[in-house]
C-alpha atoms as a PDB file:
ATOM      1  CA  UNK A   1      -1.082 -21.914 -39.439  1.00  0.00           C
ATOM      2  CA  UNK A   2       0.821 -23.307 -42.144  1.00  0.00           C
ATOM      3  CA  UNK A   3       3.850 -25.928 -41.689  1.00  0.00           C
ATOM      4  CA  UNK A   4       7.377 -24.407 -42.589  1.00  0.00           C
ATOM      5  CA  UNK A   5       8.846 -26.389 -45.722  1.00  0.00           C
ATOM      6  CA  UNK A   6      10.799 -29.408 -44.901  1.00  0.00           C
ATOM      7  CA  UNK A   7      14.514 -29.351 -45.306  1.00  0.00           C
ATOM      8  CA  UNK A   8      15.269 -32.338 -48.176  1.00  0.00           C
ATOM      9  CA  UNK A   9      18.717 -33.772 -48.305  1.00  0.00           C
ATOM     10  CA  UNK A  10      20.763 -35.560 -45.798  1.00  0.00           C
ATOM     11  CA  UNK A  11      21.009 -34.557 -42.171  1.00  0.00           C
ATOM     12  CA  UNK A  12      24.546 -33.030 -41.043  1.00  0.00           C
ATOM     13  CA  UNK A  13      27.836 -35.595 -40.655  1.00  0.00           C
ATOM     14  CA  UNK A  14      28.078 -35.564 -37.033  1.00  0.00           C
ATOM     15  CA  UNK A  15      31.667 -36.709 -37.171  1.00  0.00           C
ATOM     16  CA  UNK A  16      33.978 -33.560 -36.924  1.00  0.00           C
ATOM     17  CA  UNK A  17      35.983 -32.974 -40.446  1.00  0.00           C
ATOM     18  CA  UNK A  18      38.877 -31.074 -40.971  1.00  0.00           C
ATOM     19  CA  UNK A  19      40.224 -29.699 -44.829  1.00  0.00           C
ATOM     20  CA  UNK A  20      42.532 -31.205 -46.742  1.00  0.00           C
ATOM     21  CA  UNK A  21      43.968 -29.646 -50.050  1.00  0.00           C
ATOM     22  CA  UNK A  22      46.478 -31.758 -52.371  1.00  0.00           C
ATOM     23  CA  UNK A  23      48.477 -30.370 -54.520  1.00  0.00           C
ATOM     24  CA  UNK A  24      47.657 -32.020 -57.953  1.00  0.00           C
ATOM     25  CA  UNK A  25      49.281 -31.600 -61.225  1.00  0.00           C
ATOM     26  CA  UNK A  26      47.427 -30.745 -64.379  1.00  0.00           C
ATOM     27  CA  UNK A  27      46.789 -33.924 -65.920  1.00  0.00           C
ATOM     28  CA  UNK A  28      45.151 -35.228 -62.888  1.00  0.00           C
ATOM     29  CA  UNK A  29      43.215 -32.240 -62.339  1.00  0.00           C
ATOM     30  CA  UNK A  30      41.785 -32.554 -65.947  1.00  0.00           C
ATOM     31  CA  UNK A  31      40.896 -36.179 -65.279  1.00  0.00           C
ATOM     32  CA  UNK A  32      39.123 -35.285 -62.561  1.00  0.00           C
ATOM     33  CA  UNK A  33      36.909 -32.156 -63.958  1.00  0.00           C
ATOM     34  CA  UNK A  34      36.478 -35.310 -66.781  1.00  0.00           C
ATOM     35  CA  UNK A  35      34.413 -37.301 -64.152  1.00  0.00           C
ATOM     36  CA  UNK A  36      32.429 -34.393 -63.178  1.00  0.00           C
ATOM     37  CA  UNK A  37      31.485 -34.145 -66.945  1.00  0.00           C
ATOM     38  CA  UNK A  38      30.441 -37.676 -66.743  1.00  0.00           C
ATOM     39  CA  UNK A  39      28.278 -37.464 -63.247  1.00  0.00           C
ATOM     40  CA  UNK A  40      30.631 -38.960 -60.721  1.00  0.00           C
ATOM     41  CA  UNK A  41      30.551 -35.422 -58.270  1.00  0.00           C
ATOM     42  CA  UNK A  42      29.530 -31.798 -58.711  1.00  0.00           C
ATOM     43  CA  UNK A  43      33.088 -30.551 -58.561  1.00  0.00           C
ATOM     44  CA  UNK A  44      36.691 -31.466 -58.700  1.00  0.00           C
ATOM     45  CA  UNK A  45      36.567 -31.800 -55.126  1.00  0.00           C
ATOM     46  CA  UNK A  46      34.018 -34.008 -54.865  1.00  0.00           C
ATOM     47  CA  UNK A  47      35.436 -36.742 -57.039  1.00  0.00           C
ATOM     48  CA  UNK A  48      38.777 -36.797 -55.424  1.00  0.00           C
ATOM     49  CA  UNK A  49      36.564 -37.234 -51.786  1.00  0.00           C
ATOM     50  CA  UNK A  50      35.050 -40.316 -53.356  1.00  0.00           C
ATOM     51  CA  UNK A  51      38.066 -41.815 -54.395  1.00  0.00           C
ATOM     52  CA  UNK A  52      39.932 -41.129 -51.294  1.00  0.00           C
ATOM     53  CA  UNK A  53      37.368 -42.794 -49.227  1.00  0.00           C
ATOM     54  CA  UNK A  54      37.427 -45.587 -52.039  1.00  0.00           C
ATOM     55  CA  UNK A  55      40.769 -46.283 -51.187  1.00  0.00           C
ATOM     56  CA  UNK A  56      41.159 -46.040 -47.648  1.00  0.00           C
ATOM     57  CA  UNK A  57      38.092 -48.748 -47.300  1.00  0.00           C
ATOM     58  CA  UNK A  58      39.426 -50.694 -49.456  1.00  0.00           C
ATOM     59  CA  UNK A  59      43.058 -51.258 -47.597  1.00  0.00           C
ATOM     60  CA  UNK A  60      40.374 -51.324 -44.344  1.00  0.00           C
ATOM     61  CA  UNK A  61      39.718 -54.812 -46.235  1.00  0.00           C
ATOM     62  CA  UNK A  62      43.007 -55.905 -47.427  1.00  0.00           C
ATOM     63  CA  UNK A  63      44.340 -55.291 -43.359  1.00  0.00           C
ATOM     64  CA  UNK A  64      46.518 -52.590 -44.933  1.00  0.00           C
ATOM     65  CA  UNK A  65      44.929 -50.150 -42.482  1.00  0.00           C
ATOM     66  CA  UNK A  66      42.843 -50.881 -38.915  1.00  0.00           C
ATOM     67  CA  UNK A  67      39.325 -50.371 -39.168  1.00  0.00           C
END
Protein backbone atom coordinates (compact mmCIF):
# COMPACT_ATOMS: atom_id res chain seq x y z
CA UNK A 1 0.00 0.00 0.00
CA UNK A 2 1.30 3.23 -0.87
CA UNK A 3 2.47 6.01 1.80
CA UNK A 4 0.10 9.17 1.90
CA UNK A 5 2.20 12.36 0.74
CA UNK A 6 4.00 14.12 3.43
CA UNK A 7 2.76 17.44 4.60
CA UNK A 8 5.93 20.07 3.76
CA UNK A 9 6.04 23.30 5.65
CA UNK A 10 6.27 24.06 9.26
CA UNK A 11 4.32 22.24 11.92
CA UNK A 12 1.41 24.36 13.69
CA UNK A 13 2.45 27.39 16.39
CA UNK A 14 1.38 25.74 19.44
CA UNK A 15 1.18 29.04 21.26
CA UNK A 16 -2.52 30.29 21.14
CA UNK A 17 -2.82 33.67 18.85
CA UNK A 18 -5.40 36.04 18.85
CA UNK A 19 -6.09 38.89 15.69
CA UNK A 20 -5.04 42.08 15.68
CA UNK A 21 -6.07 44.70 12.93
CA UNK A 22 -4.44 48.37 12.92
CA UNK A 23 -5.82 50.90 11.42
CA UNK A 24 -3.14 52.26 8.94
CA UNK A 25 -3.22 55.22 6.76
CA UNK A 26 -2.50 55.11 3.07
CA UNK A 27 0.99 55.93 2.83
CA UNK A 28 1.93 53.24 5.16
CA UNK A 29 -0.22 50.80 3.61
CA UNK A 30 1.52 51.49 0.20
CA UNK A 31 4.92 51.05 1.84
CA UNK A 32 4.01 48.01 2.97
CA UNK A 33 2.35 46.30 -0.34
CA UNK A 34 6.08 47.94 -1.55
CA UNK A 35 7.90 45.22 0.55
CA UNK A 36 5.73 42.53 -0.64
CA UNK A 37 6.84 43.62 -4.21
CA UNK A 38 10.32 43.26 -3.05
CA UNK A 39 9.96 39.62 -1.16
CA UNK A 40 9.81 40.58 2.47
CA UNK A 41 6.01 38.63 3.02
CA UNK A 42 3.23 37.35 0.78
CA UNK A 43 0.82 40.05 1.86
CA UNK A 44 0.42 43.31 3.60
CA UNK A 45 -0.19 41.44 6.61
CA UNK A 46 2.62 39.56 6.66
CA UNK A 47 5.15 42.35 6.56
CA UNK A 48 3.60 44.35 9.28
CA UNK A 49 3.81 40.71 11.52
CA UNK A 50 7.52 40.78 10.86
CA UNK A 51 8.08 44.12 11.85
CA UNK A 52 5.99 43.99 14.88
CA UNK A 53 7.84 41.07 16.18
CA UNK A 54 11.07 43.05 15.03
CA UNK A 55 10.30 45.55 17.38
CA UNK A 56 9.00 44.03 20.34
CA UNK A 57 12.42 41.76 20.45
CA UNK A 58 14.27 44.33 20.02
CA UNK A 59 13.01 46.54 23.26
CA UNK A 60 13.15 42.63 24.85
CA UNK A 61 17.01 43.67 24.43
CA UNK A 62 17.15 47.24 25.25
CA UNK A 63 15.06 46.17 28.88
CA UNK A 64 12.28 48.33 27.40
CA UNK A 65 10.00 45.30 27.77
CA UNK A 66 10.45 41.86 30.12
CA UNK A 67 11.29 38.94 28.27
Amino acid sequence: MAQAPRKRGRPPNKAPTKKVSPSLDEPTLASLDQLVSKGYGKNPSDVARYFIKREIDDLKRAGVLAG
